[in-house]
N, C-alpha and C. Protein backbone atom coordinates (compact mmCIF):
# COMPACT_ATOMS: atom_id res chain seq x y z
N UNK A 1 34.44 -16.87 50.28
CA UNK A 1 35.52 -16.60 51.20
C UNK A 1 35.05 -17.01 52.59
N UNK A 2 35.93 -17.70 53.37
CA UNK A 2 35.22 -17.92 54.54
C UNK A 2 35.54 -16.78 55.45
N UNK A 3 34.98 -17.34 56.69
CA UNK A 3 34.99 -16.20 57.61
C UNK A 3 36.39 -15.96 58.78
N UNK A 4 37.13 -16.66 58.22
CA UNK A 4 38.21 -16.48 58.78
C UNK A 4 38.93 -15.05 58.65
N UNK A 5 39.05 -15.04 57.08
CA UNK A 5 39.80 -14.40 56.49
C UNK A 5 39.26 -12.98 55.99
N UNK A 6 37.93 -12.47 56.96
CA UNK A 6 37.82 -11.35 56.61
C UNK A 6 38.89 -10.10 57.70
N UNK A 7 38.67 -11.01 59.01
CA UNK A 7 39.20 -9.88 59.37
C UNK A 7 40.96 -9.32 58.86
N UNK A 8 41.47 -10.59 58.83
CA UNK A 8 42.92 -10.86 57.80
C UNK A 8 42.70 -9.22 56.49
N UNK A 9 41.63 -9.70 55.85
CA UNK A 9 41.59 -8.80 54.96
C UNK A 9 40.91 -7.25 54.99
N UNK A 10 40.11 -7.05 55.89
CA UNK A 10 40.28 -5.87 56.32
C UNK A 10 40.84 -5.12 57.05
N UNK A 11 41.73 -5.80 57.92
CA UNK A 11 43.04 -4.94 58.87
C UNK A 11 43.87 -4.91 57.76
N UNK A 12 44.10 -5.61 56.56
CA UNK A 12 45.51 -4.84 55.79
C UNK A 12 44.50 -3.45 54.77
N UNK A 13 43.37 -3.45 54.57
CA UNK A 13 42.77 -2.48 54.07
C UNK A 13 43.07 -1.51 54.76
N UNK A 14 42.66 -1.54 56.29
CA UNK A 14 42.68 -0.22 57.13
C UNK A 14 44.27 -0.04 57.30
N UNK A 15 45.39 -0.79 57.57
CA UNK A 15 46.47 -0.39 57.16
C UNK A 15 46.72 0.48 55.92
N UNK A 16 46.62 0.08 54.78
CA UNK A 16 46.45 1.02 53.55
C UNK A 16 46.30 2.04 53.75
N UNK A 17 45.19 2.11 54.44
CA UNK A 17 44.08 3.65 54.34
C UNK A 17 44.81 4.52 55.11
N UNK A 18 45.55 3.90 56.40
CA UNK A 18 46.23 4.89 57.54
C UNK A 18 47.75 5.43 56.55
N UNK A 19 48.20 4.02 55.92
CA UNK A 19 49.46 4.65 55.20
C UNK A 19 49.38 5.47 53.88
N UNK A 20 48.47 5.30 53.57
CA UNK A 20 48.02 6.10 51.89
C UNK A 20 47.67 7.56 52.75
N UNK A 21 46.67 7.88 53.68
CA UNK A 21 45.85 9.12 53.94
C UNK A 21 46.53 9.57 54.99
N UNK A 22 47.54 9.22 55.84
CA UNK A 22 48.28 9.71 57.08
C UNK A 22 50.03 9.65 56.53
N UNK A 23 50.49 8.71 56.50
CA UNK A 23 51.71 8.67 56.50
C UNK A 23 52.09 8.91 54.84
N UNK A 24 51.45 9.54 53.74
CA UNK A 24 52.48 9.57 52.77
C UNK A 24 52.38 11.08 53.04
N UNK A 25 51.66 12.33 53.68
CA UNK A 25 52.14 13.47 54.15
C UNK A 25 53.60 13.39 54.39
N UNK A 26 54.30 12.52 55.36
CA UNK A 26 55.38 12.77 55.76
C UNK A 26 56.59 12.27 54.61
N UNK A 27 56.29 11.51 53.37
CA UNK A 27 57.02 11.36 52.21
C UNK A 27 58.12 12.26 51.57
N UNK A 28 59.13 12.20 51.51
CA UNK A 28 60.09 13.16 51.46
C UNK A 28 59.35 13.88 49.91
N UNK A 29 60.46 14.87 49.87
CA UNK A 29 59.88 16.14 49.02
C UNK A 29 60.86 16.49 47.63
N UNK A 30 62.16 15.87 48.01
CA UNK A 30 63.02 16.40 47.19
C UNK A 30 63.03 15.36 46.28
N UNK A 31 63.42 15.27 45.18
CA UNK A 31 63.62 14.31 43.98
C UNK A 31 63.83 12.90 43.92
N UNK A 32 63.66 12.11 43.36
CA UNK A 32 64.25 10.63 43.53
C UNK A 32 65.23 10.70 42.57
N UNK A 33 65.72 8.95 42.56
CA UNK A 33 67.22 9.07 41.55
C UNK A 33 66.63 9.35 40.44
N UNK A 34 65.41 9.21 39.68
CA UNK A 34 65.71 9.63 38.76
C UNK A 34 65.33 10.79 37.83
N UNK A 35 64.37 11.53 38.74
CA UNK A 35 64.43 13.21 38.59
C UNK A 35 65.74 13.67 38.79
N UNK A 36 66.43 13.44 40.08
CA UNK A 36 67.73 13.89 40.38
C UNK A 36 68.91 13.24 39.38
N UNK A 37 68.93 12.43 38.36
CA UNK A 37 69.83 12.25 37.74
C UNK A 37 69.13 12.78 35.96
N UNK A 38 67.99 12.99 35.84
CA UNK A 38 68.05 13.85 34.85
C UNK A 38 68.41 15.35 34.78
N UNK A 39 68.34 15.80 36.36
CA UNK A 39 69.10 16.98 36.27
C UNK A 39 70.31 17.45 36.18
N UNK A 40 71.33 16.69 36.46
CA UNK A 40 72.69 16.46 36.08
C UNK A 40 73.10 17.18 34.95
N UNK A 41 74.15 18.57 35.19
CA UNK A 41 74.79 19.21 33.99
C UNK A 41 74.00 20.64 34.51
N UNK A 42 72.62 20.82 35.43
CA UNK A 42 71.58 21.83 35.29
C UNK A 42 72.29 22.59 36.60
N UNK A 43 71.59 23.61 36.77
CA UNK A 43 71.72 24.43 37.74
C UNK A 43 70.04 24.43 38.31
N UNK A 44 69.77 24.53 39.41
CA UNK A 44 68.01 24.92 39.83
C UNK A 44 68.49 25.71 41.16
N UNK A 45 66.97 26.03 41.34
CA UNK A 45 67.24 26.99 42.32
C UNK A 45 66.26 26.24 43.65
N UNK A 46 65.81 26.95 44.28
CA UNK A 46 65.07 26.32 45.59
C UNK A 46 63.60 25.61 45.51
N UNK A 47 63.22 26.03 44.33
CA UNK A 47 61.68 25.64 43.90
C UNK A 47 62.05 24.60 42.72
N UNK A 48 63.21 24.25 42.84
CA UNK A 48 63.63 23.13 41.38
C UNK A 48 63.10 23.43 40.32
N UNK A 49 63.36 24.31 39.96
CA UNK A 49 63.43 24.71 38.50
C UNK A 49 64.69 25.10 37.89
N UNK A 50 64.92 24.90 36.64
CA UNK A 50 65.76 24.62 35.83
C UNK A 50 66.32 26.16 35.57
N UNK A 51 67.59 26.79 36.37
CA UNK A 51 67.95 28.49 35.95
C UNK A 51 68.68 28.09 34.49
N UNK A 52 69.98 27.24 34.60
CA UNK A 52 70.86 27.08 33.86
C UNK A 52 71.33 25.68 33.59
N UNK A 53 72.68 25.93 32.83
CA UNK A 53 73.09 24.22 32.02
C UNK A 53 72.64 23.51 31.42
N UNK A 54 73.13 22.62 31.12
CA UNK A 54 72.49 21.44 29.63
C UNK A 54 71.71 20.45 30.22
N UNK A 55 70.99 19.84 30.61
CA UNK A 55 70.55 18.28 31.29
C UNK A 55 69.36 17.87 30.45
N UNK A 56 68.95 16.42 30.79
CA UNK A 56 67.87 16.23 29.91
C UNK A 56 66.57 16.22 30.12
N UNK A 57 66.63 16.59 31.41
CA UNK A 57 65.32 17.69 32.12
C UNK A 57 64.14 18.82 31.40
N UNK A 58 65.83 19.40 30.87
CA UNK A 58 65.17 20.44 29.81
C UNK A 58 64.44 19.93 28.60
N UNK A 59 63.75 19.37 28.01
CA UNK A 59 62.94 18.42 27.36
C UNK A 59 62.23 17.82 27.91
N UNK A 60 61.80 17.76 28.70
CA UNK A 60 60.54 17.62 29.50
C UNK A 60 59.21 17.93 29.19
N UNK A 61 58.33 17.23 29.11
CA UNK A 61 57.01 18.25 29.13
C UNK A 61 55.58 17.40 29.72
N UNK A 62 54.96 18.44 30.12
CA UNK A 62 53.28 17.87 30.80
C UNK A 62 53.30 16.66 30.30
N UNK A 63 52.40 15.87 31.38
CA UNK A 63 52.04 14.56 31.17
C UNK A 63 50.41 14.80 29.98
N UNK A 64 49.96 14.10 29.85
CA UNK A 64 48.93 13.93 29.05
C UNK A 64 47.67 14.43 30.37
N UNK A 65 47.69 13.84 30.86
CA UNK A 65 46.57 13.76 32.52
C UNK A 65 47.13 14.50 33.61
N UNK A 66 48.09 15.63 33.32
CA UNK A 66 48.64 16.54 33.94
C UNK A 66 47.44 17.44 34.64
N UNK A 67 45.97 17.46 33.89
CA UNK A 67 44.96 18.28 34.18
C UNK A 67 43.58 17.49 35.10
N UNK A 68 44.22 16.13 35.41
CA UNK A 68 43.26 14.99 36.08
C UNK A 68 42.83 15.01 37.27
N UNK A 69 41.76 14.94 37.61
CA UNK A 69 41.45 15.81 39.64
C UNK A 69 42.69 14.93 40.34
N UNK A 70 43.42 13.43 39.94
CA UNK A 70 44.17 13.07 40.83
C UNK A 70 45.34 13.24 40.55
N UNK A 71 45.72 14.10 39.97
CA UNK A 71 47.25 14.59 39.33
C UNK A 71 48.23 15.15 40.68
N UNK A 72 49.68 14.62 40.53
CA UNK A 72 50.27 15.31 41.13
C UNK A 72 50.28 15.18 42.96
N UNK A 73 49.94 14.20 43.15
CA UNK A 73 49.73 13.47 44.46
C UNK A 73 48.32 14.20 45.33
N UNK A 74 47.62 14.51 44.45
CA UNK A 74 46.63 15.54 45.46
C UNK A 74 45.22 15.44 44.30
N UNK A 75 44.70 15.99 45.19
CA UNK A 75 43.06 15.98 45.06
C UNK A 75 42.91 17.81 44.23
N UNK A 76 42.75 17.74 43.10
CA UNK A 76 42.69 19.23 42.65
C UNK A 76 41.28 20.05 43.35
N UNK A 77 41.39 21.27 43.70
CA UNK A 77 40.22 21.69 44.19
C UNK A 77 40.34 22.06 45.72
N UNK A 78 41.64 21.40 46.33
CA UNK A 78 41.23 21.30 47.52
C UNK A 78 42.61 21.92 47.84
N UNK A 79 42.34 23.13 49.12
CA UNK A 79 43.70 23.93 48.70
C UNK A 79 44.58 23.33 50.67
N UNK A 80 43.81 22.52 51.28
CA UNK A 80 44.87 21.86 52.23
C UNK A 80 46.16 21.22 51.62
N UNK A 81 47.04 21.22 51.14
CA UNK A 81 48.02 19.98 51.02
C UNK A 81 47.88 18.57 51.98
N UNK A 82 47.91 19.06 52.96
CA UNK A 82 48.04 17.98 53.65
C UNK A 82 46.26 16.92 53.46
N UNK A 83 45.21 17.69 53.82
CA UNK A 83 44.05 16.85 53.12
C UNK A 83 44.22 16.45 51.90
N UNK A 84 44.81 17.11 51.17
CA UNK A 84 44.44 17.11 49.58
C UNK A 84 45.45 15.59 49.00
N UNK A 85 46.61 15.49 49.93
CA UNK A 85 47.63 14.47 49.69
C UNK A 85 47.05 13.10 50.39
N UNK A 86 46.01 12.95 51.35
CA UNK A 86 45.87 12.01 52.44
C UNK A 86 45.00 11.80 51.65
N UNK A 87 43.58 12.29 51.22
CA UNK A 87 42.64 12.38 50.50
C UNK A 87 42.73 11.47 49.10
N UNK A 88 43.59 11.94 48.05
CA UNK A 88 44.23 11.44 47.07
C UNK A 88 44.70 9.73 47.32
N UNK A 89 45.52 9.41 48.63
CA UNK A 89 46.09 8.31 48.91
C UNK A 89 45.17 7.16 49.00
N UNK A 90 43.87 7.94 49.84
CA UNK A 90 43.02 6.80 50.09
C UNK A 90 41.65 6.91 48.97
N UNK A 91 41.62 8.03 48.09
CA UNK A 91 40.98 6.93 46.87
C UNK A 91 41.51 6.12 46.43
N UNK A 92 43.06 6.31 46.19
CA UNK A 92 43.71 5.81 45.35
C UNK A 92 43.64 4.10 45.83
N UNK A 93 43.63 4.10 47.20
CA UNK A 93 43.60 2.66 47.92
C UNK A 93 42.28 2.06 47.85
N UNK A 94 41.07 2.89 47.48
CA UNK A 94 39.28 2.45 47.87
C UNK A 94 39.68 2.13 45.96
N UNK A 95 39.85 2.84 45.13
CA UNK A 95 39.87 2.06 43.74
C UNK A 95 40.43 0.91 43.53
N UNK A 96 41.60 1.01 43.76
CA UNK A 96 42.55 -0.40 43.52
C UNK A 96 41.75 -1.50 44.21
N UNK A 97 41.92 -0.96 45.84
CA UNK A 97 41.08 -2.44 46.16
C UNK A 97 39.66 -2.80 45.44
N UNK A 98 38.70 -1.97 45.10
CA UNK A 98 37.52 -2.56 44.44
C UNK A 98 38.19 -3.09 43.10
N UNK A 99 38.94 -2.82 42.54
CA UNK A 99 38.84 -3.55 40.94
C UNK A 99 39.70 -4.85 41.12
N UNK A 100 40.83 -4.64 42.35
CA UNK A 100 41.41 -5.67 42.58
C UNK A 100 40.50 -7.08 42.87
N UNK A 101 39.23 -6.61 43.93
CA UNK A 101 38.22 -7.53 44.36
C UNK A 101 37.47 -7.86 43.38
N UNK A 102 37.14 -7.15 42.77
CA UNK A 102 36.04 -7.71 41.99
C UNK A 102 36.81 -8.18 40.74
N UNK A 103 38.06 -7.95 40.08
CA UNK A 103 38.52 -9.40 39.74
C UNK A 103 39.23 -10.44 39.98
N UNK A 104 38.42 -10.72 41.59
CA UNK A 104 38.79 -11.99 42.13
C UNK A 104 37.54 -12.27 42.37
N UNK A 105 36.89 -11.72 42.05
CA UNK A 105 35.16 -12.09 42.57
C UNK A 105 35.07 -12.66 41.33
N UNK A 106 35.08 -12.40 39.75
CA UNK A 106 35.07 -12.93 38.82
C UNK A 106 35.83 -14.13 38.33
N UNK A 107 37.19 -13.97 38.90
CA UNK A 107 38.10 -15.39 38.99
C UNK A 107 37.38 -16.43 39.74
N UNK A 108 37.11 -16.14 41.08
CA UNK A 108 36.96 -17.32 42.02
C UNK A 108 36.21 -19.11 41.33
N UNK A 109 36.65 -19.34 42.30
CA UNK A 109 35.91 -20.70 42.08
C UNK A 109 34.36 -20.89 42.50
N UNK A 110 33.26 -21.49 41.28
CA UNK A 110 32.26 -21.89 41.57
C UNK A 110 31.66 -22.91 42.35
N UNK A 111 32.18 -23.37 42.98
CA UNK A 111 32.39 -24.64 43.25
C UNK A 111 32.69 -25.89 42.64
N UNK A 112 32.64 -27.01 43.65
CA UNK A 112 33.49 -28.19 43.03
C UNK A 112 32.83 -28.67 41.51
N UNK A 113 33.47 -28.76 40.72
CA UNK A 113 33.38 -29.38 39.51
C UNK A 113 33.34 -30.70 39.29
N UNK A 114 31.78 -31.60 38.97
CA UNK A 114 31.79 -32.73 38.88
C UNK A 114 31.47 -33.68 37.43
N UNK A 115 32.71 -34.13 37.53
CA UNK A 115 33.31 -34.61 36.46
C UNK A 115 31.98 -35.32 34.97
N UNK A 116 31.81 -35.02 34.09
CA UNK A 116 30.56 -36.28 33.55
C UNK A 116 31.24 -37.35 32.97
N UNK A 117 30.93 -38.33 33.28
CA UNK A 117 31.28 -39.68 32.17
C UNK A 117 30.99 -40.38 31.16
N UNK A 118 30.78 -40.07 30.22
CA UNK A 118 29.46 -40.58 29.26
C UNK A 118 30.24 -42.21 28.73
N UNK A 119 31.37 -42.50 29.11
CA UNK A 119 32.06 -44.20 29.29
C UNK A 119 31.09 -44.98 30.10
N UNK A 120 30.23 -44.70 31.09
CA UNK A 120 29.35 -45.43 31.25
C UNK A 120 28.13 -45.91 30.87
N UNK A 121 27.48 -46.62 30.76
CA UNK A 121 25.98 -47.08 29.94
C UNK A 121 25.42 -46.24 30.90
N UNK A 122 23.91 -46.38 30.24
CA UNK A 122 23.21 -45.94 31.26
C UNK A 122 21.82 -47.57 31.85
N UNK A 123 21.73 -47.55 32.74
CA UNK A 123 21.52 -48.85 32.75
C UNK A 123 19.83 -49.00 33.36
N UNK A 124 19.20 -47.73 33.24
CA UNK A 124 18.44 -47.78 34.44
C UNK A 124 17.06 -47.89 33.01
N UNK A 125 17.51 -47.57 31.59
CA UNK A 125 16.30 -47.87 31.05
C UNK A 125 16.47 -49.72 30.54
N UNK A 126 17.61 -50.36 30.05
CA UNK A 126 17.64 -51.55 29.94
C UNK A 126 17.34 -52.38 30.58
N UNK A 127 16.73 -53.34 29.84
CA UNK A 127 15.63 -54.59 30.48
C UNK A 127 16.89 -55.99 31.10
N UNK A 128 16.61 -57.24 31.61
CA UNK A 128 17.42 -57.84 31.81
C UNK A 128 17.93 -58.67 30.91
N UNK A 129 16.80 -58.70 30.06
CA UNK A 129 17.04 -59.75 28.94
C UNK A 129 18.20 -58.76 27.75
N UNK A 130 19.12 -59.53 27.91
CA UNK A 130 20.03 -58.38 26.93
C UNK A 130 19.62 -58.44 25.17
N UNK A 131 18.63 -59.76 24.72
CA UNK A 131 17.99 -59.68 23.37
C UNK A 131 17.29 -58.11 23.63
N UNK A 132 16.68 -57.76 24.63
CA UNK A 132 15.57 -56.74 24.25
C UNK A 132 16.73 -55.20 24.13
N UNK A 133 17.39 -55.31 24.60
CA UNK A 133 18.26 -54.09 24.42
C UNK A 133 18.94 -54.24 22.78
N UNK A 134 18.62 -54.88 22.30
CA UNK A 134 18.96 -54.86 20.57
C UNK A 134 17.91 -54.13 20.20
N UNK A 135 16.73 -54.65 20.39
CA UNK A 135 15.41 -54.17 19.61
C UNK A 135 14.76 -52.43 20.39
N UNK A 136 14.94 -52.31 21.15
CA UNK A 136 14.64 -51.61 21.97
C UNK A 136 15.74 -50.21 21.92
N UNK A 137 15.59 -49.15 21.69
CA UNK A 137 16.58 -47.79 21.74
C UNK A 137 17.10 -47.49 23.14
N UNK A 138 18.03 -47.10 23.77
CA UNK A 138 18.70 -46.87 25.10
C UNK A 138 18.65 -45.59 24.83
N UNK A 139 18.07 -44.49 26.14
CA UNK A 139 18.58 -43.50 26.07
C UNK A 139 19.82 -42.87 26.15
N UNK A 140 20.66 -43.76 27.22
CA UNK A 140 22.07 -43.48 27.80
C UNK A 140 22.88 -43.70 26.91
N UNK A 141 24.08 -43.11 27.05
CA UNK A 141 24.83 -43.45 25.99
C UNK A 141 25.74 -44.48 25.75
N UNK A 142 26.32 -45.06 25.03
CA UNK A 142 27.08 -46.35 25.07
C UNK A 142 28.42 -46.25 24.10
């Protein structure tokens, strides 16, 4: 990578880090469309939970990794919300970017690739007399 493009690539890192660990605190709280449209038919109360009605909410259940230290937008263990959510954002941004990098570190190019030709003789063991190149073995190929 040249050196142009580091700083390119670490100001959108530190962007990340400010929007993952600062600004998803301020991320709204209430449902998206489609929590809010599986509740449809339900009744909830202020803590969104399900009092009454039919919806398909009610069938719901724990995720598998419901019990994972990064479950649930937060860092388990850590009883700030607001650390625990900022915290969460920017591992979440220090992982991605390392696996993202390092498989581009594995993609990249080795450098230039130079072509072989084996259509050419090789000419540097043959004599001038072209009889002796009958009797005589060439290493190069022909």
């Amino acid at each position: 990578m040249s050196k142009r493009h580091w700083p390119f690539l670490l100001g959108g890192l530190l962007v990340a880090l400010l929007l993952a660990g600062v600004v998803s605190n301020y991320a709204s709280s209430h449902p998206d469309g489609l929590d809010s449209s599986l509740l449809k038919g339900c009744t909830v109360n202020a803590d969104d939970e399900i009092t009454g009605g039919s919806c398909p909410a009610q069938q719901a259940k724990d995720h598998e990794l419901a019990d994972s230290p990064l479950a649930d937008y937060g860092v388990r263990g850590i009883g700030n919300d607001f650390l625990s959510t900022g915290l969460s954002g920017v591992l979440g941004v220090l992982l991605t970017f390392a696996l993202g990098g390092g498989l581009f570190w594995l993609a990249r190019r080795r450098g230039p690739v130079t072509p072989v030709t084996s259509a050419t003789p090789d000419t540097t063991t043959a004599s001038a007399d072209p009889s002796d190149d009958a009797a005589t073995p060439s290493t190069g190929t022909r």
